[in-house]
N, C-alpha and C. Protein backbone atom coordinates (compact mmCIF):
# COMPACT_ATOMS: atom_id res chain seq x y z
N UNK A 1 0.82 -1.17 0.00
CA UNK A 1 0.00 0.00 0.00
C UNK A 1 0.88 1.25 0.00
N UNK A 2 0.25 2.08 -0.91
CA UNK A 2 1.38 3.65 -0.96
C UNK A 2 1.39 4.71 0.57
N UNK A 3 1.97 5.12 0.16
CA UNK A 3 1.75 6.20 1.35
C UNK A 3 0.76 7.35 1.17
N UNK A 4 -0.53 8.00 1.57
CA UNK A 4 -0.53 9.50 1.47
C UNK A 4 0.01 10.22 1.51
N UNK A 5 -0.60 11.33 0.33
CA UNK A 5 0.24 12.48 0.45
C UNK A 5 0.00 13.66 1.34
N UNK A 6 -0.88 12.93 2.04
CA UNK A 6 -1.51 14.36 3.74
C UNK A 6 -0.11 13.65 4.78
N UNK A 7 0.36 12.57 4.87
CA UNK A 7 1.23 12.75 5.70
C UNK A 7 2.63 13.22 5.70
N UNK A 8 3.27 13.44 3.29
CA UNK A 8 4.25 14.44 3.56
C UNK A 8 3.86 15.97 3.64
N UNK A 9 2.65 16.44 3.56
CA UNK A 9 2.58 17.43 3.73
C UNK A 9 2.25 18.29 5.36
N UNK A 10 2.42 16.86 5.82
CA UNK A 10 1.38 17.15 7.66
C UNK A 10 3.21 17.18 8.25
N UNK A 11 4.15 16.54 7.44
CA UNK A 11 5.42 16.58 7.91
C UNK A 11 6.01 18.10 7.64
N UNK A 12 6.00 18.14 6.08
CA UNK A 12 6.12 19.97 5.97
C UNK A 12 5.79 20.64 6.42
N UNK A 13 4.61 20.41 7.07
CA UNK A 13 3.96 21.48 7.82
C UNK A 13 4.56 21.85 9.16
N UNK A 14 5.02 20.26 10.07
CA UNK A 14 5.51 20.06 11.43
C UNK A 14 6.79 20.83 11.22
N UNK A 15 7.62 20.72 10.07
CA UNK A 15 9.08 21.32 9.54
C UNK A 15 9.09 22.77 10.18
N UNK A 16 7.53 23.39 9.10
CA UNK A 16 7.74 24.68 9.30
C UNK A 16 7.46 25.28 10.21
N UNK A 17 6.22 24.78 10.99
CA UNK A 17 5.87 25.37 12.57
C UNK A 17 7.39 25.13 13.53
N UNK A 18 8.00 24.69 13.71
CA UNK A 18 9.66 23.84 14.53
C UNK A 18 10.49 25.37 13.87
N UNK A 19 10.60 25.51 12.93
CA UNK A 19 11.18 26.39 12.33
C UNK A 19 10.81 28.32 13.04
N UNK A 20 9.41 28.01 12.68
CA UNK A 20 9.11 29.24 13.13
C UNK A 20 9.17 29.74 14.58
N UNK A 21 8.85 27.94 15.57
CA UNK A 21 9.24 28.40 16.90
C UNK A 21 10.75 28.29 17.23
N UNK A 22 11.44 28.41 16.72
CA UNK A 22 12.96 28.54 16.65
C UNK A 22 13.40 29.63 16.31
N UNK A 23 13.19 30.48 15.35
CA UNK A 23 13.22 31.56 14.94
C UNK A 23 12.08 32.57 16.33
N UNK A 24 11.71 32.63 16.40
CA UNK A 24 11.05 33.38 17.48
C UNK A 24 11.48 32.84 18.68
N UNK A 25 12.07 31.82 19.44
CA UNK A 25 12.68 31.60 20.65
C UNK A 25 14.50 32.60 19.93
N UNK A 26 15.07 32.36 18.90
CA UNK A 26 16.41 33.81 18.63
C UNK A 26 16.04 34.66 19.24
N UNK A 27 15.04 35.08 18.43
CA UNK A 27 14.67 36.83 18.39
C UNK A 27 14.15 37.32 20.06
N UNK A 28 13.63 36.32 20.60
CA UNK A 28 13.81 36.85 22.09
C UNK A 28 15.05 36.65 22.34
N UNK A 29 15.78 35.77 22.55
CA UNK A 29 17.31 35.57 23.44
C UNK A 29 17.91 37.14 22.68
N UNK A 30 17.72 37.30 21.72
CA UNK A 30 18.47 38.89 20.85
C UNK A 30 17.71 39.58 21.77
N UNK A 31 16.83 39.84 21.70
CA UNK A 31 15.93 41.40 22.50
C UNK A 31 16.49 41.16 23.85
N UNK A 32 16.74 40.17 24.64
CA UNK A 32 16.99 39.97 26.24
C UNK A 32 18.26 40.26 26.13
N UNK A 33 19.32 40.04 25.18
CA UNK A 33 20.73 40.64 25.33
C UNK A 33 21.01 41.61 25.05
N UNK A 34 20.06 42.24 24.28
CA UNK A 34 20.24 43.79 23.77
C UNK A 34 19.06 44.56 24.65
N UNK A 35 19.14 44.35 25.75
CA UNK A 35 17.68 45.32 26.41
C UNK A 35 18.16 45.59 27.70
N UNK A 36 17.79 46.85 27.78
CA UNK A 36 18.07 48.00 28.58
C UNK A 36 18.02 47.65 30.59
N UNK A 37 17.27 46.44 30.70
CA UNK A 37 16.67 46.47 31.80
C UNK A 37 17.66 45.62 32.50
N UNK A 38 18.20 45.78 33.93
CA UNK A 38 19.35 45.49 34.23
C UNK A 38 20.94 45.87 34.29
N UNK A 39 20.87 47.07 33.36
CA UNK A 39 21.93 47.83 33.08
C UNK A 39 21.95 48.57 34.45
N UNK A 40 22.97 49.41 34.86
CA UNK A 40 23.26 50.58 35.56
C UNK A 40 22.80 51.51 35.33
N UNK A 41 22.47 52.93 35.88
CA UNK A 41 21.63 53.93 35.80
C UNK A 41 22.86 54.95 34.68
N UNK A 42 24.23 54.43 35.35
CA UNK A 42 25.23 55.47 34.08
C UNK A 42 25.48 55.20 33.00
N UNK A 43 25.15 53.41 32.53
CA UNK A 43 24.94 53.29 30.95
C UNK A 43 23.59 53.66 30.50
N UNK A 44 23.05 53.85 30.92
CA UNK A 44 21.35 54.54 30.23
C UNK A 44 21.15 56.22 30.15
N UNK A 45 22.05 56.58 30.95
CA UNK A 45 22.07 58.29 30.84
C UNK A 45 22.81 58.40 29.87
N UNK A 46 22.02 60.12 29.22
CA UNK A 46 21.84 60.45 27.89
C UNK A 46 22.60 62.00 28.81
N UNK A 47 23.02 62.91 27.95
CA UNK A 47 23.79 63.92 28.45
C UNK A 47 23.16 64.93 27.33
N UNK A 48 22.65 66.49 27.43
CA UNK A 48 22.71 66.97 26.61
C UNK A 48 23.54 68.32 26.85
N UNK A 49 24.50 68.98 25.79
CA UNK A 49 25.52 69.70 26.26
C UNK A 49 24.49 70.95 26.02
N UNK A 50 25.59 72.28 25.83
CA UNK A 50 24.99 73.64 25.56
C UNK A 50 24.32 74.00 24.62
N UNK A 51 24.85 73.12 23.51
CA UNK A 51 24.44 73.66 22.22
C UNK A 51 23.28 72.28 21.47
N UNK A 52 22.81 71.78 22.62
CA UNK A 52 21.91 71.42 22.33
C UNK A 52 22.30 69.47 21.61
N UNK A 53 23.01 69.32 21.40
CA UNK A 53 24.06 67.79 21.57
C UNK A 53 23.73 66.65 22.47
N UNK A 54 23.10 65.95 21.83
CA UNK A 54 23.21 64.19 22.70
C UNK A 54 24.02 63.75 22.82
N UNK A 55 24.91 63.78 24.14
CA UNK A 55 26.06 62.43 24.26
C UNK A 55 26.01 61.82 25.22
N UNK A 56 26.55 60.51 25.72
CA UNK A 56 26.83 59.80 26.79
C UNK A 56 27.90 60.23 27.92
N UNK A 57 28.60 61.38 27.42
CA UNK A 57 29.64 61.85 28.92
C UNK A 57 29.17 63.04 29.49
N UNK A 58 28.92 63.17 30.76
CA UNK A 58 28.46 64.39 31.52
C UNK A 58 29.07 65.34 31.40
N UNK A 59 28.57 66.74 31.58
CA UNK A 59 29.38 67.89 31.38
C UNK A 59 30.49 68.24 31.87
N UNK A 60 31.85 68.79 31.31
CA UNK A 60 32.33 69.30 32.38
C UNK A 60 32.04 70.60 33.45
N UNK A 61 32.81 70.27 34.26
CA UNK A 61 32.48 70.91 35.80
C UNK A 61 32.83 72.62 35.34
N UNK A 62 34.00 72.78 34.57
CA UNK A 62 34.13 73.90 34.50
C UNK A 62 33.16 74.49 33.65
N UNK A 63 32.13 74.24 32.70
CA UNK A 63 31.13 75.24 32.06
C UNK A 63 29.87 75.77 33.51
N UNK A 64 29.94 75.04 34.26
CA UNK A 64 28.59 75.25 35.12
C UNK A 64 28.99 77.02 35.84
N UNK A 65 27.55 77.84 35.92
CA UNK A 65 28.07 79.07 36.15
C UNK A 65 27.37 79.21 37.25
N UNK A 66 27.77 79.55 38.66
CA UNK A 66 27.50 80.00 39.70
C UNK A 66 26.12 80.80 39.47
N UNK A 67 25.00 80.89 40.39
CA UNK A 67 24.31 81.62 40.50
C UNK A 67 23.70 82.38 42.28
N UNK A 68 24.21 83.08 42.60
CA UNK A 68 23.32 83.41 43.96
C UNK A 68 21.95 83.69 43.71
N UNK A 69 21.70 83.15 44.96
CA UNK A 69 19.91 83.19 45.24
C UNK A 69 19.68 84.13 45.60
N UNK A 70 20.23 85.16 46.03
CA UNK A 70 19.61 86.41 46.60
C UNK A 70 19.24 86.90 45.67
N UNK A 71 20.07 87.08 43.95
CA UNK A 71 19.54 87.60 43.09
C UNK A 71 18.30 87.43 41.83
N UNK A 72 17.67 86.16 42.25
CA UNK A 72 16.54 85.72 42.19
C UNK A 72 15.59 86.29 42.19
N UNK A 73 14.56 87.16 41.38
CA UNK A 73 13.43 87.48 41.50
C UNK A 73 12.38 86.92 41.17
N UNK A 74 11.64 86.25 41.93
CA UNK A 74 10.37 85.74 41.97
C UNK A 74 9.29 86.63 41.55
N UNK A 75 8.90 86.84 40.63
CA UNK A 75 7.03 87.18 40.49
C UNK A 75 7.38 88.76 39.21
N UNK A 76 6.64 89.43 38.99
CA UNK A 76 6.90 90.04 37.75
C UNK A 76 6.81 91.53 38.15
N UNK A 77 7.58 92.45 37.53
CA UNK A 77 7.68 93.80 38.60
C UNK A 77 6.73 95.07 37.84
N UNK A 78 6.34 95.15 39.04
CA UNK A 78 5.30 96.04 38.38
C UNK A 78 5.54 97.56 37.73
N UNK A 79 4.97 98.08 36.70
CA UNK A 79 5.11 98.55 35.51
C UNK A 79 4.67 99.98 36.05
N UNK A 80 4.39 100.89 36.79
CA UNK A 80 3.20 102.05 36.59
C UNK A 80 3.82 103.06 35.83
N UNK A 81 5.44 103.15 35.22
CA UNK A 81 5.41 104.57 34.63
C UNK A 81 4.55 104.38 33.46
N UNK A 82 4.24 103.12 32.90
CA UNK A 82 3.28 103.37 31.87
C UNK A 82 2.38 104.09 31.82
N UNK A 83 1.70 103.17 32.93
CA UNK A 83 0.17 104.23 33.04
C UNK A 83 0.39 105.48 33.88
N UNK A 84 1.30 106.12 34.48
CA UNK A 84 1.54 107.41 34.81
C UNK A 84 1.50 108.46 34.10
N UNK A 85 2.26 108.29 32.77
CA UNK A 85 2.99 109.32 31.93
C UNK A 85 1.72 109.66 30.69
N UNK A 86 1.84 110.81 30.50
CA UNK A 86 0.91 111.85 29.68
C UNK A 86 1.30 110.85 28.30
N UNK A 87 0.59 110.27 27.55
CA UNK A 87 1.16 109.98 26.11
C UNK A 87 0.68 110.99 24.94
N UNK A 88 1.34 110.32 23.54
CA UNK A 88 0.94 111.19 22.78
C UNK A 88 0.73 110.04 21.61
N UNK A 89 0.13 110.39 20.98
CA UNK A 89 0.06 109.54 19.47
C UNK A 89 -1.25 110.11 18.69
N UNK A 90 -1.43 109.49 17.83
CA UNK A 90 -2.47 109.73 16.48
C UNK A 90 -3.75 108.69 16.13
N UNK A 91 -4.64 109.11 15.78
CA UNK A 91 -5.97 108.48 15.77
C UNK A 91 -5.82 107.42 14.59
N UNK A 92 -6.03 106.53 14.51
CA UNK A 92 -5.71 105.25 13.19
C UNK A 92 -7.11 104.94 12.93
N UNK A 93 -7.87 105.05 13.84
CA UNK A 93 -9.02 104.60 13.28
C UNK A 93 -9.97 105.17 14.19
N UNK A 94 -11.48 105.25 13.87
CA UNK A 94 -12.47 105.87 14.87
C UNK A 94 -14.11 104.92 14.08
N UNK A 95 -14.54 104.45 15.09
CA UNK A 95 -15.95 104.21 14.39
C UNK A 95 -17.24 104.52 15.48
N UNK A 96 -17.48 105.68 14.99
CA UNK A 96 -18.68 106.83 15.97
C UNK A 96 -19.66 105.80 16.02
N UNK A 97 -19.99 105.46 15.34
CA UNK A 97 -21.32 104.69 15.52
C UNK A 97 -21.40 103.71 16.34
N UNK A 98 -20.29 102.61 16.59
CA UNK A 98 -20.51 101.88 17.59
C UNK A 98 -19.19 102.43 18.84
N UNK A 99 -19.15 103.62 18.23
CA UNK A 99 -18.47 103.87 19.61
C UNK A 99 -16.95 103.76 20.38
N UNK A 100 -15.96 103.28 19.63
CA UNK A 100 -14.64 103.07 19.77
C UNK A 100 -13.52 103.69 18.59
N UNK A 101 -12.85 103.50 19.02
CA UNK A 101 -11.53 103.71 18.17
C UNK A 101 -10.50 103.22 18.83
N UNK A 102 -9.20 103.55 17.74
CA UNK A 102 -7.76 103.06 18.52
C UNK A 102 -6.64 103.98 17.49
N UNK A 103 -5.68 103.96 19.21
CA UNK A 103 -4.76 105.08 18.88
C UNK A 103 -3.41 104.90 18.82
N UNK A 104 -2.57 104.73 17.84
CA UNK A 104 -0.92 104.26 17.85
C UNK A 104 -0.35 105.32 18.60
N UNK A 105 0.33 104.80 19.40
CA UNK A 105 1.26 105.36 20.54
C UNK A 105 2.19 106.16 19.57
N UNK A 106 3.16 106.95 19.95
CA UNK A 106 4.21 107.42 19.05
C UNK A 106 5.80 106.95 19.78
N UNK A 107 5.86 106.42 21.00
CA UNK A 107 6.75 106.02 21.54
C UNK A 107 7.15 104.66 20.94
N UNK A 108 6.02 103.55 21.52
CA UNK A 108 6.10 102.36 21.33
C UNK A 108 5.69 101.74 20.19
N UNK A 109 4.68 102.33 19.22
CA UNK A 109 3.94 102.05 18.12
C UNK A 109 3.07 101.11 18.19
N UNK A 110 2.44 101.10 19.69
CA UNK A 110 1.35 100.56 20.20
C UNK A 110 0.26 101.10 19.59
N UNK A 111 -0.93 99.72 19.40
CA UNK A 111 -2.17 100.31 19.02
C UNK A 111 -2.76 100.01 20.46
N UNK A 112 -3.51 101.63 20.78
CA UNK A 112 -4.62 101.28 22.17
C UNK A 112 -5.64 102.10 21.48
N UNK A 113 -6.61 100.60 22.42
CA UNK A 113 -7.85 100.51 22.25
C UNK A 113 -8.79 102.00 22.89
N UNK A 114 -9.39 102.63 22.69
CA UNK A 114 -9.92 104.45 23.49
C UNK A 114 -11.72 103.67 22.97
N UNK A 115 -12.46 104.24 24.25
CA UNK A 115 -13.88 103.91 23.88
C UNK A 115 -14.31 105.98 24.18
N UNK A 116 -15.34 105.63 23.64
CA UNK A 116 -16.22 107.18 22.66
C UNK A 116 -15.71 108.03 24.42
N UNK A 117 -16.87 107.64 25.50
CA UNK A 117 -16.82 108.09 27.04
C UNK A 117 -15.32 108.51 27.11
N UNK A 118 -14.49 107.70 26.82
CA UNK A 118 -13.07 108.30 27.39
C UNK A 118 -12.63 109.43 27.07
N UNK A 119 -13.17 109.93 25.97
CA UNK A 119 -12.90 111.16 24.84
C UNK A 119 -13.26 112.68 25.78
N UNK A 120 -12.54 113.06 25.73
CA UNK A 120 -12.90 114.89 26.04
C UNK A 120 -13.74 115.69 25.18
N UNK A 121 -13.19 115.66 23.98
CA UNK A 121 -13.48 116.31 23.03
C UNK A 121 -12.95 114.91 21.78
N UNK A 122 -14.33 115.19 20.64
CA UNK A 122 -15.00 114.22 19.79
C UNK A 122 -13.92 114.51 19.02
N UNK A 123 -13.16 113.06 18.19
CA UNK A 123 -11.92 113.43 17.17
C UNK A 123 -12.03 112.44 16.39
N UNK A 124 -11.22 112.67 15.05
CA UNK A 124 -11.50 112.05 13.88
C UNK A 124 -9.79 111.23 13.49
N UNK A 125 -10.34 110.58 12.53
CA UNK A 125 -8.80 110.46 12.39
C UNK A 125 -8.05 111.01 11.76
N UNK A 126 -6.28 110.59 11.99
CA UNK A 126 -5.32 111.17 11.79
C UNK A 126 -5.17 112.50 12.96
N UNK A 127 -6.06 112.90 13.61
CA UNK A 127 -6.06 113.93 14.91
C UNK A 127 -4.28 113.64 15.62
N UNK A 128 -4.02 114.52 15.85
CA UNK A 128 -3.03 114.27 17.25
C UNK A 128 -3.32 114.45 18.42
N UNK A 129 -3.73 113.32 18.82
CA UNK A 129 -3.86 113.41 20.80
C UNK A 129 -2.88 112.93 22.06
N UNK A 130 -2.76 113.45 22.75
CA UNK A 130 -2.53 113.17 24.11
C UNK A 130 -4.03 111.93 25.22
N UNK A 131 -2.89 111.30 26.06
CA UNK A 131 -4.06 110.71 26.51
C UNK A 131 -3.30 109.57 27.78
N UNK A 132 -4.12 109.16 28.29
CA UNK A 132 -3.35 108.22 29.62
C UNK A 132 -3.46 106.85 29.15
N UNK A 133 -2.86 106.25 29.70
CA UNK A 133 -3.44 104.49 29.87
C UNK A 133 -4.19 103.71 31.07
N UNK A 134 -5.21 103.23 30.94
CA UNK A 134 -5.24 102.34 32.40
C UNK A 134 -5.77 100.86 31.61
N UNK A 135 -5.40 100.03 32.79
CA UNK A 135 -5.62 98.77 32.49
C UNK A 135 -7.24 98.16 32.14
N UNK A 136 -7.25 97.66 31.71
CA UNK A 136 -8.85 97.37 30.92
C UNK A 136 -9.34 95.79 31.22
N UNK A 137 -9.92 95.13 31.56
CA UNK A 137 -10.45 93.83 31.32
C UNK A 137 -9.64 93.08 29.98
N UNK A 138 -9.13 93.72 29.01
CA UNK A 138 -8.98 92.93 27.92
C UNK A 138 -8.03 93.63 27.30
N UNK A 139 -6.76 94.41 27.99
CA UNK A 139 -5.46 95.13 28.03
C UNK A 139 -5.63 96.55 28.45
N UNK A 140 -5.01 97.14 27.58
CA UNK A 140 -4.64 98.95 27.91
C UNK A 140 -5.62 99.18 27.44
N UNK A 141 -6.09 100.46 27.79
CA UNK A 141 -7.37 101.18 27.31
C UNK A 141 -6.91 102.28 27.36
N UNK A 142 -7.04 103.91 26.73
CA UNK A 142 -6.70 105.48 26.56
C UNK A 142 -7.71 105.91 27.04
N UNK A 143 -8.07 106.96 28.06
CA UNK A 143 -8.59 107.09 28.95
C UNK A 143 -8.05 108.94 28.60
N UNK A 144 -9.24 109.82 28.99
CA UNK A 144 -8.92 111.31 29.30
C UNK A 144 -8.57 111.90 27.88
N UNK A 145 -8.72 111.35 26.87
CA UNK A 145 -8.22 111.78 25.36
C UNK A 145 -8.70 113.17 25.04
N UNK A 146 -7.83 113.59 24.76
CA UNK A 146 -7.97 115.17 24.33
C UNK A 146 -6.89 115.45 22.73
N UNK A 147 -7.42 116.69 22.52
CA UNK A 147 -6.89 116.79 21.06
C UNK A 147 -5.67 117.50 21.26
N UNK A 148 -4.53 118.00 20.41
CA UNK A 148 -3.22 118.74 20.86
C UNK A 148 -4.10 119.80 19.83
């Protein structure tokens, strides 16, 4: 009696599954010798220098620059000669009808925001005015505007 041919192919088959779990028992023993876990904390540190450079050796000691703490300022310093000082600048835009305009500084070449009420006397644009700043819900606002 011959042989079937389901049992050389049930053998090829056994070949190639043996094969494939062989090849995947490598490829772990590779990943477990090449993997990170178990190493020392100074082969895994990464160093980055001044200029922005990945390397493996720590900086030297001599770039590090002293800093005293006394000269440390915490929190942000407050500003008032802004809003103190008389400004001056020119009308860029005006819209009467709903009531606002805005005025480029001539110092800073700031645009501030001026509503109609703030106005002394009613101005158009290109005008030259004088005028203050105060702080607004939603920045600087020109406040006291008068014409030169």
């Amino acid at each position: 009696m011959a042989r079937s041919q389901a049992s050389a192919t049930k053998k090829e088959k056994e070949k190639k599954r043996l094969q494939k779990r062989m090849d995947k028992e490598q490829r772990k023993e590779e990943r477990k010798a090449n993997s990170m876990t178990g190493k020392p904390l100074e082969e895994m540190m990464a160093y980055v220098d001044e200029y922005g450079n990945i390397s493996d050796t720590p900086p030297g000691e001599t770039k590090r620059i002293e800093t005293n703490v006394d000269d440390i300022v915490i929190g942000a310093t407050k500003n008032d000669t802004q809003a103190d000082k008389v400004r001056t600048g020119k009308v860029t835009f005006v819209n009467t009808a709903k009531g606002y305009g805005f005025i480029t500084d001539d110092k800073t070449k700031e645009s501030v925001f001026v509503h109609i009420a703030s106005m002394v006397i009613r101005v158009k644009e290109n005008d030259r005015v004088s005028f203050y700043t105060e702080r607004s819900p939603r920045g600087m606002a020109a406040v006291n505007v008068k014409k030169m």
